[in-house]
Protein backbone atom coordinates (compact mmCIF):
# COMPACT_ATOMS: atom_id res chain seq x y z
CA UNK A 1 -82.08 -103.41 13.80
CA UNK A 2 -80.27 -106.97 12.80
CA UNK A 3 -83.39 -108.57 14.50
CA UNK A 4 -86.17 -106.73 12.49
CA UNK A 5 -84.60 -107.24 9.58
CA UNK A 6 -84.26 -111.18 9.97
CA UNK A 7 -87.81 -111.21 11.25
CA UNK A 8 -88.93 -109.08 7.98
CA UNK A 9 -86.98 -111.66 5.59
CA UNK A 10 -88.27 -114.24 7.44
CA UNK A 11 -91.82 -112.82 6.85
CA UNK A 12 -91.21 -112.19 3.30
CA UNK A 13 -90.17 -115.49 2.81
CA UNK A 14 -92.86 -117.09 4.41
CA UNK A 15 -95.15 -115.06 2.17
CA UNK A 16 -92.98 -115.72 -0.62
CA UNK A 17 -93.26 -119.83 -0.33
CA UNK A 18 -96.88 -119.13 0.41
CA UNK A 19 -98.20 -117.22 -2.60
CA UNK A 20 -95.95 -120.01 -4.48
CA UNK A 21 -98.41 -122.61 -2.95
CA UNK A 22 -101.34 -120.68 -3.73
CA UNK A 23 -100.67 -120.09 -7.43
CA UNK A 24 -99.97 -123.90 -7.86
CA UNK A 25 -103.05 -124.93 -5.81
CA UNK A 26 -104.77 -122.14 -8.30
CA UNK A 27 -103.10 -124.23 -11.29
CA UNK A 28 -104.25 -127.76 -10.33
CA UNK A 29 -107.99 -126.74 -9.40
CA UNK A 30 -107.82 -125.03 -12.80
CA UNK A 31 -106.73 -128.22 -14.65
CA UNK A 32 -109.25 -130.05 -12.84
CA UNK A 33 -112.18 -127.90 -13.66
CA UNK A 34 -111.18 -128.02 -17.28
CA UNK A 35 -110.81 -132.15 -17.17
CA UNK A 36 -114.31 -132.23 -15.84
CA UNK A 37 -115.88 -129.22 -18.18
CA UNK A 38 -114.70 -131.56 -21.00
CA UNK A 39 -115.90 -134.85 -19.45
CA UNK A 40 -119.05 -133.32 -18.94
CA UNK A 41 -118.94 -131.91 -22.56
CA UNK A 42 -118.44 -135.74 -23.83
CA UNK A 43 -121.23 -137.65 -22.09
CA UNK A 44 -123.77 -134.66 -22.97
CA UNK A 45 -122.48 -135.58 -26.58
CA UNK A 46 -123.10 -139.44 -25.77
CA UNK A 47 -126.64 -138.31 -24.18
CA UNK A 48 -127.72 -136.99 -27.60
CA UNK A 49 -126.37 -139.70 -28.97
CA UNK A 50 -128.40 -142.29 -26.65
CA UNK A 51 -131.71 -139.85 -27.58
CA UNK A 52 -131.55 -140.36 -31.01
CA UNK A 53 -130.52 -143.92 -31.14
CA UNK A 54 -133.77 -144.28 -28.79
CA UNK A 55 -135.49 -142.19 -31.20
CA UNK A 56 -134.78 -144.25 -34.18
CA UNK A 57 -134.97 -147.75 -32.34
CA UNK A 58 -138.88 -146.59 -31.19
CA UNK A 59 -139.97 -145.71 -34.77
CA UNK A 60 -142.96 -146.95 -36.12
CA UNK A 61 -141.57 -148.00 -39.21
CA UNK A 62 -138.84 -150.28 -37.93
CA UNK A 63 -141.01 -152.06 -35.38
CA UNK A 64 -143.21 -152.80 -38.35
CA UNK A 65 -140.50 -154.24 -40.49
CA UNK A 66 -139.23 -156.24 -37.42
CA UNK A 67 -142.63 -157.66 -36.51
CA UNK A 68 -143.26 -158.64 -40.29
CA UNK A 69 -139.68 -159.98 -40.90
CA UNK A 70 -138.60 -161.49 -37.76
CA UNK A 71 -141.98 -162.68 -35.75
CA UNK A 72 -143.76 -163.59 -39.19
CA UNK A 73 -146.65 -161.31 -37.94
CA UNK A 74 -148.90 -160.25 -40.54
CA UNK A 75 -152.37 -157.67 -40.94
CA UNK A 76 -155.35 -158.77 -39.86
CA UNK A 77 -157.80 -158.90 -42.49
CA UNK A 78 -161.87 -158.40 -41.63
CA UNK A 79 -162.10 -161.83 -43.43
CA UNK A 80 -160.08 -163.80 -40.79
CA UNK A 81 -161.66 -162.02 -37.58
CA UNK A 82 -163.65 -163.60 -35.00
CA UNK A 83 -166.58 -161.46 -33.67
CA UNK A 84 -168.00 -162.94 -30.11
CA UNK A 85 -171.68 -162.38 -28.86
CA UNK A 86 -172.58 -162.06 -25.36
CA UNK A 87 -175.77 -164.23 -25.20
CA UNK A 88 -176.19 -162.22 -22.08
CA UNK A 89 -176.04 -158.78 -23.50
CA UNK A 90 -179.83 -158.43 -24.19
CA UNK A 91 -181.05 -159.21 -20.95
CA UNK A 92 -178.69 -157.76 -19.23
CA UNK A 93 -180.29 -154.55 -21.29
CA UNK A 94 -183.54 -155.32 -20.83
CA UNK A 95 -183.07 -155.96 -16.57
CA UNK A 96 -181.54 -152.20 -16.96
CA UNK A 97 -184.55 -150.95 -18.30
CA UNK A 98 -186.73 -152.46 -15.57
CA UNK A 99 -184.75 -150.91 -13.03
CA UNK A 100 -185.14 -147.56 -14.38
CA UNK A 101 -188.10 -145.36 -11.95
């Protein structure tokens, strides 16, 4: 009887020191999952961030003021256009006509 009840302490122990393990194990994953749930939580802040800085850095507006201010770009007006002709253009019409059955 002095054996069996050395072997069940022994037993109990063991499971004892192993459900001691287990919950601590259990403790750390926890912590871990709730460093990465907020990690993930802070760059899917700094992604909306990044969206709306894109946003505002793509607007029309501002790449007008930048071209006007900063390259010294300004409209062009029908006055200072250049129109080319094609001296080609009419024959090249005409030869598409002749082709025609």
């Amino acid at each position: 009887m002095g054996r069996l009840c050395i072997v069940v302490a022994a037993l109990l122990m063991s499971s004892a020191v192993s459900l001691v393990t287990a919950r601590f194990q259990s403790r750390q994953l926890f912590v871990a999952s709730e460093r990465l749930d907020s990690k993930a939580r802070e760059l899917e802040i700094d992604w909306r961030r990044l969206q709306l800085e894109r946003a505002e850095q793509a607007r029309n507006a501002r790449i007008d003021e930048i071209a006007r201010d900063d390259l010294k770009m300004v409209p062009v007006s029908p006055s200072s256009t250049i129109y080319i002709t094609s001296a080609s253009a009419p024959s090249a019409v005409s030869n598409a006509a002749g082709r025609n059955p």
